[in-house]
N, C-alpha and C. Protein backbone atom coordinates (compact mmCIF):
# COMPACT_ATOMS: atom_id res chain seq x y z
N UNK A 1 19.85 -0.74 -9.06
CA UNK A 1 18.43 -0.44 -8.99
C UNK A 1 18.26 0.75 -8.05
N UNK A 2 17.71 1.88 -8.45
CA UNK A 2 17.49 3.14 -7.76
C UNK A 2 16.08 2.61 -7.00
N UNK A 3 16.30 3.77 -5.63
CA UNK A 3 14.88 3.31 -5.05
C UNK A 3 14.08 3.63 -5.73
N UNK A 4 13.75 4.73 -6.00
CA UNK A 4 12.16 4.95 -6.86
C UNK A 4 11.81 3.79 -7.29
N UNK A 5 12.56 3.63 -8.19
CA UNK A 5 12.17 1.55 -8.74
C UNK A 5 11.06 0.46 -8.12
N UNK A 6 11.36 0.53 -6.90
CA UNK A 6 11.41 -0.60 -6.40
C UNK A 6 10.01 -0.28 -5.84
N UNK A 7 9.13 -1.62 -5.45
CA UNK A 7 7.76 -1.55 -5.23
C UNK A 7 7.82 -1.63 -3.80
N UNK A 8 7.66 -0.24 -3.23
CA UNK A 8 7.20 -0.09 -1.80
C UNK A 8 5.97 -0.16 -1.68
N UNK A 9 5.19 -0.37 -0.55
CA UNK A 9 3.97 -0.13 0.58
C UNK A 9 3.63 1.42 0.90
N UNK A 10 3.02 1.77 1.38
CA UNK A 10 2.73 2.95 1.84
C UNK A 10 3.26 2.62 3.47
N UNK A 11 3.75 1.51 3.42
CA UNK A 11 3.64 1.07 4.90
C UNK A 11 5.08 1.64 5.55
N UNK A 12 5.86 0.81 4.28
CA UNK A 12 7.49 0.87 4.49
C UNK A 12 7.87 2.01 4.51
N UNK A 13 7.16 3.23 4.11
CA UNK A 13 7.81 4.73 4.00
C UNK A 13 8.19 5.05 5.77
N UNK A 14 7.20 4.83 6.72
CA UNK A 14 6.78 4.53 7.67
C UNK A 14 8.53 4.09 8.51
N UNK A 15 9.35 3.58 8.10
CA UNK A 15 10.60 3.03 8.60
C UNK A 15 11.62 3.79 8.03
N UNK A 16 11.44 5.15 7.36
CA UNK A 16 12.12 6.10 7.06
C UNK A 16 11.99 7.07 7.97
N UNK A 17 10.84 7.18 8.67
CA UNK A 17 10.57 8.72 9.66
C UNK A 17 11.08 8.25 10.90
N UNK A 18 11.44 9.38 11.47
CA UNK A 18 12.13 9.07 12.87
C UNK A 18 11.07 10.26 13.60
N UNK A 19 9.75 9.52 13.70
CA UNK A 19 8.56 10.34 14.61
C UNK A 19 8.98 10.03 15.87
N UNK A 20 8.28 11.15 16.70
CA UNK A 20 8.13 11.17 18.25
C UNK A 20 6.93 9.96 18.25
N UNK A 21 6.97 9.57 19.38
CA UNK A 21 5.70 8.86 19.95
C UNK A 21 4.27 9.68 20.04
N UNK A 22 4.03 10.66 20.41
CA UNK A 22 2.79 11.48 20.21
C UNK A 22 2.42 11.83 18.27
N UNK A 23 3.90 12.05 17.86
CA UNK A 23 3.27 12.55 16.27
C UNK A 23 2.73 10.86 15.43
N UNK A 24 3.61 10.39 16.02
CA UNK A 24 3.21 8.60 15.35
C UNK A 24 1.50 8.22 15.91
N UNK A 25 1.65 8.42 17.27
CA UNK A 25 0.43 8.17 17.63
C UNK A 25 -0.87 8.74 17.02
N UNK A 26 -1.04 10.31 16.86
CA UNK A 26 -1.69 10.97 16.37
C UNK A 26 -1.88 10.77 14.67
N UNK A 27 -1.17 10.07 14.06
CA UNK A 27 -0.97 9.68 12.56
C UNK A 27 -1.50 8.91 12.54
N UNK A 28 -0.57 7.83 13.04
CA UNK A 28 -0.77 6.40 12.64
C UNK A 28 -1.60 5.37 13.53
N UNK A 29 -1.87 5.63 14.72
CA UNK A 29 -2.40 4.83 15.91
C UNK A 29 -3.80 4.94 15.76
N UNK A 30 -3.90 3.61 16.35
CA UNK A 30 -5.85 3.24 16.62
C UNK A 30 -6.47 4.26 17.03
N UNK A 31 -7.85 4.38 16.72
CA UNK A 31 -8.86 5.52 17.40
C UNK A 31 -8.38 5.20 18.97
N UNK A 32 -8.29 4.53 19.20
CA UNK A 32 -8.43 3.96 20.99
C UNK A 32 -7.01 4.37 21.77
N UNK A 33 -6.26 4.01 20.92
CA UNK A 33 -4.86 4.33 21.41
C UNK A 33 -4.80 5.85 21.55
N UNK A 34 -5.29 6.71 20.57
CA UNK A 34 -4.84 8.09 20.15
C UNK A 34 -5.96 8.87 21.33
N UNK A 35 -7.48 8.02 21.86
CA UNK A 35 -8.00 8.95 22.83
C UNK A 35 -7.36 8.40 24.13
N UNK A 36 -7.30 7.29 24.55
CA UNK A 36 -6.79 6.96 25.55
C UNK A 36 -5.12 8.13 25.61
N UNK A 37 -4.37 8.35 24.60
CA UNK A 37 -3.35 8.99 24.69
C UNK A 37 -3.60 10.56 25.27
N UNK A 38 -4.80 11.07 24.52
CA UNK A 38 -5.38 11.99 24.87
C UNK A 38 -5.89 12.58 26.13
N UNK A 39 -5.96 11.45 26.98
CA UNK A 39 -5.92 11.50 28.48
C UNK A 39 -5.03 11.36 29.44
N UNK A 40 -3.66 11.49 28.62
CA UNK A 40 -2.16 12.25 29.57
C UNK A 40 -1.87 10.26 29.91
N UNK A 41 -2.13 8.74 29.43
CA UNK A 41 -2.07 8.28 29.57
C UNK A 41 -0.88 7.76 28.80
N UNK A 42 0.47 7.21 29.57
CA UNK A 42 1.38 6.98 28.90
C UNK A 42 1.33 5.90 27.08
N UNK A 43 0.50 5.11 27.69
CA UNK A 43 0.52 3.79 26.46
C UNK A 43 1.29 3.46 26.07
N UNK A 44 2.61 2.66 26.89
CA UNK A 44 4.03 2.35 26.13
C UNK A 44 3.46 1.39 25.31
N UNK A 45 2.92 0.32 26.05
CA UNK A 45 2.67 -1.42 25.33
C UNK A 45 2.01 -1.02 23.86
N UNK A 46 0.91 -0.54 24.50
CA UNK A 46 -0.03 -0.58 22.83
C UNK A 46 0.50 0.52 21.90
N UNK A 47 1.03 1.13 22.27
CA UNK A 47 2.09 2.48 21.17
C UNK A 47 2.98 1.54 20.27
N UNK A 48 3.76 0.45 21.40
CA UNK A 48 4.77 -0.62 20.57
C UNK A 48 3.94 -1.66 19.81
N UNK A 49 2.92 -2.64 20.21
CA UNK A 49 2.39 -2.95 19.63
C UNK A 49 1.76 -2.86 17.97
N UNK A 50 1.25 -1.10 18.21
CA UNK A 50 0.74 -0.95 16.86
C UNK A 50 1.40 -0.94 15.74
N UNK A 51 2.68 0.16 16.89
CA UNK A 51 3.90 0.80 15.94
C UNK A 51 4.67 -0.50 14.78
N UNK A 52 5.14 -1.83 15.65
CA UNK A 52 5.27 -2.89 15.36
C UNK A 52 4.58 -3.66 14.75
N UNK A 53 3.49 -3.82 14.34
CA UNK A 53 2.35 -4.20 13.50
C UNK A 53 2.65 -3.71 12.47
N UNK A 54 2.86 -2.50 12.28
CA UNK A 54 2.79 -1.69 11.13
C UNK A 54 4.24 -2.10 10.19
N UNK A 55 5.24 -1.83 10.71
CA UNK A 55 6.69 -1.21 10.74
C UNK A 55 7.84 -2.52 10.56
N UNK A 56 6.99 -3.35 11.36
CA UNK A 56 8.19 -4.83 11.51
C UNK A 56 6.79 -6.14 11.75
N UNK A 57 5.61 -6.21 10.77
CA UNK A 57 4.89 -7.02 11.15
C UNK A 57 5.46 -8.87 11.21
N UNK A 58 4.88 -9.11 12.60
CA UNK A 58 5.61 -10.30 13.21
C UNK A 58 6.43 -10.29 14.16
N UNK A 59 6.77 -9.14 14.17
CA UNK A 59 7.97 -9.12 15.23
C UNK A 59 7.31 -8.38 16.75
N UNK A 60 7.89 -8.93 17.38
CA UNK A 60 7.74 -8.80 19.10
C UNK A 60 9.03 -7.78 19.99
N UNK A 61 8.93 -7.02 20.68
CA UNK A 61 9.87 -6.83 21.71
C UNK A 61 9.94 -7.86 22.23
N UNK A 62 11.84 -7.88 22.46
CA UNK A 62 11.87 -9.43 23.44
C UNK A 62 12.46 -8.53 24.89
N UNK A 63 11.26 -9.03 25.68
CA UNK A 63 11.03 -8.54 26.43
C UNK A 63 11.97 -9.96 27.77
N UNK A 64 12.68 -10.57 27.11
CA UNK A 64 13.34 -11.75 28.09
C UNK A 64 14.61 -11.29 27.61
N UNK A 65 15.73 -12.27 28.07
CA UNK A 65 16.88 -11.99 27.99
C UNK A 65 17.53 -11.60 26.53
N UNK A 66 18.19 -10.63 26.25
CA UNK A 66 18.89 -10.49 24.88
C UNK A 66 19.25 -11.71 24.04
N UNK A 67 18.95 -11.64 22.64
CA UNK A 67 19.14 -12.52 21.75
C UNK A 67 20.65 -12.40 21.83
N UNK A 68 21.38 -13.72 21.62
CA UNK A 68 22.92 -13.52 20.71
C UNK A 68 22.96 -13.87 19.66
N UNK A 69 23.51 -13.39 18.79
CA UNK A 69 23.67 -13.65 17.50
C UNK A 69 24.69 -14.86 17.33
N UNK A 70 24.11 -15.92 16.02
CA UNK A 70 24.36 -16.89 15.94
C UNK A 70 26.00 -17.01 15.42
N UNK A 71 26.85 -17.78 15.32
CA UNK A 71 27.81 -17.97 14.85
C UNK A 71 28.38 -18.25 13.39
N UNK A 72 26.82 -19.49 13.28
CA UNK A 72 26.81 -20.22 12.02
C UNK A 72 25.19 -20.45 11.74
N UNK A 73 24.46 -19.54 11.54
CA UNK A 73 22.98 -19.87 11.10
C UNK A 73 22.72 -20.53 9.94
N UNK A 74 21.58 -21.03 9.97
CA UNK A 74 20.99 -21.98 9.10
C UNK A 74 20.76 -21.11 7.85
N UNK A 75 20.77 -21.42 6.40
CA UNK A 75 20.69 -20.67 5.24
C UNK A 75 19.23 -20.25 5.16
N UNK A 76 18.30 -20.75 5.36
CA UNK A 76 16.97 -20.83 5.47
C UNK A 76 16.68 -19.58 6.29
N UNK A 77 17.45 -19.27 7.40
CA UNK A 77 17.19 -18.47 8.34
C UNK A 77 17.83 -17.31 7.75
N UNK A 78 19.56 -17.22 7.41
CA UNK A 78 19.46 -16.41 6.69
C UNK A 78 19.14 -15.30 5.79
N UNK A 79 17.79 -16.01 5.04
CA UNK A 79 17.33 -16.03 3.82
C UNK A 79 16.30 -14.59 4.20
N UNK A 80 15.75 -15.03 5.34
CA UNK A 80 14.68 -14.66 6.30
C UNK A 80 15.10 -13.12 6.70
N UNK A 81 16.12 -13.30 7.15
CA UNK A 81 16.84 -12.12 7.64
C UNK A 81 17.28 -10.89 6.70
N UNK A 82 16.93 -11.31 5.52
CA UNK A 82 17.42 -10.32 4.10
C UNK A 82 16.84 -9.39 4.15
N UNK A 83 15.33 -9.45 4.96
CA UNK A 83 14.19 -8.78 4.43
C UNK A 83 14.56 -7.68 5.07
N UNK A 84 15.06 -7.44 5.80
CA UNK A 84 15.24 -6.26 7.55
C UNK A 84 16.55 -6.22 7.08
N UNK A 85 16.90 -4.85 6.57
CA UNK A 85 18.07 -3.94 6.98
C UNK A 85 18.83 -3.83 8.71
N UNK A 86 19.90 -3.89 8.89
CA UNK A 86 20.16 -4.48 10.28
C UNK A 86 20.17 -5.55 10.53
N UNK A 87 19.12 -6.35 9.91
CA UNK A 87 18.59 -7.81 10.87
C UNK A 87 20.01 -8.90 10.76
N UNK A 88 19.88 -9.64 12.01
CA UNK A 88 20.62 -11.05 11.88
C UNK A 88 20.54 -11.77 12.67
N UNK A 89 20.61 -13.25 12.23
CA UNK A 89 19.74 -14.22 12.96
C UNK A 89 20.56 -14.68 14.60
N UNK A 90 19.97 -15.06 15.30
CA UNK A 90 20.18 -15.14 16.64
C UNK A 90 19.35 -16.28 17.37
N UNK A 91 20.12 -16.92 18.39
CA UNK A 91 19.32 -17.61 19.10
C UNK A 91 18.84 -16.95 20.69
N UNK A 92 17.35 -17.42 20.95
CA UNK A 92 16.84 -16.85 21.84
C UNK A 92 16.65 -18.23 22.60
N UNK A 93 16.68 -17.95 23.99
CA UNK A 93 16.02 -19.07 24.98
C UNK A 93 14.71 -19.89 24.56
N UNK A 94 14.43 -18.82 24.52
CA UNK A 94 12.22 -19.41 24.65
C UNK A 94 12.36 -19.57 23.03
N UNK A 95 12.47 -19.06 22.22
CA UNK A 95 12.05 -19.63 20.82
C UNK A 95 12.97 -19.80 19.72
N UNK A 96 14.12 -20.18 20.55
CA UNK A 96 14.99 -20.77 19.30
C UNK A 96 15.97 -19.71 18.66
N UNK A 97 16.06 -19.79 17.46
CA UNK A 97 16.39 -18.86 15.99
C UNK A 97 15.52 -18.26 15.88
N UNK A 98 16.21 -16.58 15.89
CA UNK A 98 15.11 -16.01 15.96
C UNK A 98 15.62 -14.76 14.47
N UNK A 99 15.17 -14.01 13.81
CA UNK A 99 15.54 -13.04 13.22
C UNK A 99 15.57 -11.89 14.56
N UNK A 100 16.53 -10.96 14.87
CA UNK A 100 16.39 -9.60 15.61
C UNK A 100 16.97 -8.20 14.59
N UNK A 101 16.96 -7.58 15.71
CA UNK A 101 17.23 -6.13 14.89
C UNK A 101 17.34 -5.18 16.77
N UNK A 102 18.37 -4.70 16.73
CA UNK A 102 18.83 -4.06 18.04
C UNK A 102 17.92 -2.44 17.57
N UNK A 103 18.12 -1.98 19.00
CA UNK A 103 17.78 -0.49 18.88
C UNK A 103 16.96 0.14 17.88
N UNK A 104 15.91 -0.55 18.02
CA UNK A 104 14.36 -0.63 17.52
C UNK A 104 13.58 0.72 18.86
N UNK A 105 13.52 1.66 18.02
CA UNK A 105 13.05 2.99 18.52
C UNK A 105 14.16 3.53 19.72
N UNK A 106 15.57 3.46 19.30
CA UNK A 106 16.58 3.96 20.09
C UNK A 106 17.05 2.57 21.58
N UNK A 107 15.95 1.74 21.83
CA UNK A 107 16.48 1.28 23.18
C UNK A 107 15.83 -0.22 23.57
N UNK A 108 14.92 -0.94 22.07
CA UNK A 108 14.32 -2.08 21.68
C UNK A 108 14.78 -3.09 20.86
N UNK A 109 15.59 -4.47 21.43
CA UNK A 109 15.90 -5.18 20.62
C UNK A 109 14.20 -6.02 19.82
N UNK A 110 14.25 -6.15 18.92
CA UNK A 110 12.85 -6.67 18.40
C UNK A 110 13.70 -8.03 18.00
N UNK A 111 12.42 -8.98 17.82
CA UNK A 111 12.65 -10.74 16.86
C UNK A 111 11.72 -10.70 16.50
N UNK A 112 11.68 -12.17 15.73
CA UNK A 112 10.73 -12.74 15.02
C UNK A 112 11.33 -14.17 14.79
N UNK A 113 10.25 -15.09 15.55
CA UNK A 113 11.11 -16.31 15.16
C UNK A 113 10.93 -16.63 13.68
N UNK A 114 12.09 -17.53 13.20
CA UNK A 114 12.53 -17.88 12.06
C UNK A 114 11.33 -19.41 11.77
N UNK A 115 10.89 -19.14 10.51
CA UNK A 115 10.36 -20.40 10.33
C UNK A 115 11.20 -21.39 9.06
N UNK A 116 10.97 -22.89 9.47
CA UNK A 116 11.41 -23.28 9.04
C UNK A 116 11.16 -24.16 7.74
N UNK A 117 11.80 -24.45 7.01
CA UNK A 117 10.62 -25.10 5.50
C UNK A 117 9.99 -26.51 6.30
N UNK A 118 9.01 -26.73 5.39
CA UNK A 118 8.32 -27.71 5.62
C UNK A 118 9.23 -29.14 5.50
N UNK A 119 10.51 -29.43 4.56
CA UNK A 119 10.98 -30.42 4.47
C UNK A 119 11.92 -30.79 5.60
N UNK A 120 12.32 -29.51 6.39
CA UNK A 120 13.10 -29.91 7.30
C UNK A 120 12.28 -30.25 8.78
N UNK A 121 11.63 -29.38 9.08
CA UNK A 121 10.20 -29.98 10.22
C UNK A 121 9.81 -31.72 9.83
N UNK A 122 9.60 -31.76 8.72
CA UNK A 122 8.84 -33.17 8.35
C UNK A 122 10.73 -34.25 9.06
N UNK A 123 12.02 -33.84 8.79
CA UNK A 123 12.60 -34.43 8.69
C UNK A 123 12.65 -34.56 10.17
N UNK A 124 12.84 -33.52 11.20
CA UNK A 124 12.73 -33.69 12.36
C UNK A 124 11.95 -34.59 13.26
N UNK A 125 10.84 -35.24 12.81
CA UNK A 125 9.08 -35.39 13.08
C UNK A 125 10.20 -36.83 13.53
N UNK A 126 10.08 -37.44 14.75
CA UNK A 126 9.79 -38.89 15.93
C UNK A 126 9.07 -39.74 14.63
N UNK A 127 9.10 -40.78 15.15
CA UNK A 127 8.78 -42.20 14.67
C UNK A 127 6.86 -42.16 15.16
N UNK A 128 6.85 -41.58 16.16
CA UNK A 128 5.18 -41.54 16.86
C UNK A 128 4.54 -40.35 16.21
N UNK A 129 5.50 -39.44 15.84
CA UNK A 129 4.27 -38.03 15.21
C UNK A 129 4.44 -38.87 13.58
N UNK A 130 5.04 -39.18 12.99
CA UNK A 130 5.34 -39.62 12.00
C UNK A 130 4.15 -40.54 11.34
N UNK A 131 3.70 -41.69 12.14
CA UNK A 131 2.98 -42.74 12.22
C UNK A 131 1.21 -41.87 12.68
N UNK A 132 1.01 -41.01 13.70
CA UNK A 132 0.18 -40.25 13.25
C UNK A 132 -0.27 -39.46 12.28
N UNK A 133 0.56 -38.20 11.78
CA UNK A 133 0.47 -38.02 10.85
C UNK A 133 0.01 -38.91 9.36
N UNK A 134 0.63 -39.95 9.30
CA UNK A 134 0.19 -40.77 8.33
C UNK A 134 -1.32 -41.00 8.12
N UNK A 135 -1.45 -41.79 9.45
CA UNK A 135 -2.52 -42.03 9.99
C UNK A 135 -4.16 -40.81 9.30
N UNK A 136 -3.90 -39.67 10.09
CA UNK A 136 -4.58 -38.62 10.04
C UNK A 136 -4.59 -38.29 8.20
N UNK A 137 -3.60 -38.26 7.52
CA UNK A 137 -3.62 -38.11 6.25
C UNK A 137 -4.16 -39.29 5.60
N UNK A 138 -4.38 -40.41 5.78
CA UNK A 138 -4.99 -41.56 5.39
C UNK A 138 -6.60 -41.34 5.18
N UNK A 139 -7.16 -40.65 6.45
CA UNK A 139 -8.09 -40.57 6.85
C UNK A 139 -8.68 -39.47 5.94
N UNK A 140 -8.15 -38.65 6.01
CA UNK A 140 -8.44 -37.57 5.46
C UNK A 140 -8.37 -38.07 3.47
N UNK A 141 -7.73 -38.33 3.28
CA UNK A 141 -7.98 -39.07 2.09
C UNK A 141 -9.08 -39.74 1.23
N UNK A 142 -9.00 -40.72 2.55
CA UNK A 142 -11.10 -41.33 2.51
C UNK A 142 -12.04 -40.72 3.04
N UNK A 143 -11.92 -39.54 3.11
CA UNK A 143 -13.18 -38.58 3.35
C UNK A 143 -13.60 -38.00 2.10
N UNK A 144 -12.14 -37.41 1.50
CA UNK A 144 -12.07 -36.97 0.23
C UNK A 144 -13.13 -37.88 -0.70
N UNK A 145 -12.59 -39.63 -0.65
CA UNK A 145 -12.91 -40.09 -1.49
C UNK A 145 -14.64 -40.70 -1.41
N UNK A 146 -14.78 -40.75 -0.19
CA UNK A 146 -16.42 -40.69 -0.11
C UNK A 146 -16.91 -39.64 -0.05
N UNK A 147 -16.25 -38.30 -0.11
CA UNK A 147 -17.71 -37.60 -0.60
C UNK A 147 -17.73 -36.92 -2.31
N UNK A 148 -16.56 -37.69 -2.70
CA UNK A 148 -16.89 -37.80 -3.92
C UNK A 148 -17.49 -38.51 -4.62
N UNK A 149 -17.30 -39.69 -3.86
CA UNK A 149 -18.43 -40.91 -4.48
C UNK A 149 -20.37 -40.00 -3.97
C-alpha cells in the first residue's frame, strides 16, 4: 500500500515537518499562545501542550521518572502501540502500562496510558465493586422500566 493511499488527517501531515518552535507556533498555535509568544515570552508548557494535542492526541510529557519498556506486554497493549511509529509499551510508576515514544521534539519522552478492554477490568473488579455494580445496574434497570410504563 503506497502512502498516497492511505486516509490521512490534515493533522498527521503535521508529524512529517520538523518545525522550529516559533514557525509551529505562528502556524499552528492558539491565538493566545502565538500573542503571548509575541511578547518575547518563552511558553515551553503551552507550546507542548498544543503541539501534543495536535500531533500525539492523549499523550502527555512524562514529566516523572523514565518509562522502561516492558519485557512481555499485554497483546491488548500492544495493539495500542501500532498506532505510533516508534511507540512501545512500557511500564510507568504512577500509571502503569503506558504506550511511550522517546525523543519527542529531540529531548521528550511522551506516554499515554494504555487502556484496557472492558472484559478484562470487569475480570479484575473485588467481590465489593462487583456486588455494587450489580446493585447500581439493577437499579438502573427499574428506572428504565418505570418510565416506560
Amino acid at each position: 500500500m503506497n502512502e498516497n493511499s492511505l486516509d490521512r488527517s490534515p493533522t498527521e501531515n503535521l508529524l512529517d515537518l520538523n518545525l522550529d518552535k516559533d514557525t509551529w507556533i505562528y502556524t499552528y498555535g492558539s491565538a493566545t499562545l502565538q500573542q503571548v509568544r509575541s511578547f518575547g515570552y518563552e511558553c515551553e508548557v503551552q507550546y507542548l501542550k498544543e503541539r501534543l494535542k495536535i500531533e500525539y492526541p492523549g499523550f502527555k510529557i512524562n514529566s516523572n521518572s523514565s518509562a522502561k519498556k516492558l519485557d512481555f506486554p499485554p497483546l491488548y497493549a500492544i495493539r495500542e502501540s501500532l498506532k505510533w511509529e516508534r511507540a512501545y509499551i512500557a511500564k510507568q510508576y504512577l500509571h502503569g502500562e503506558v504506550v511511550a515514544l522517546d525523543n519527542y521534539l529531540g529531548k521528550y519522552q511522551i506516554i499515554k496510558k494504555t487502556e484496557k478492554p472492558w472484559y478484562l477490568v470487569a475480570k479484575n473488579l473485588g467481590n465489593n465493586e462487583m456486588t455494587l455494580y450489580s446493585i447500581l445496574f439493577g437499579v438502573f434497570i427499574g428506572l428504565i422500566f418505570c418510565a416506560a410504563l
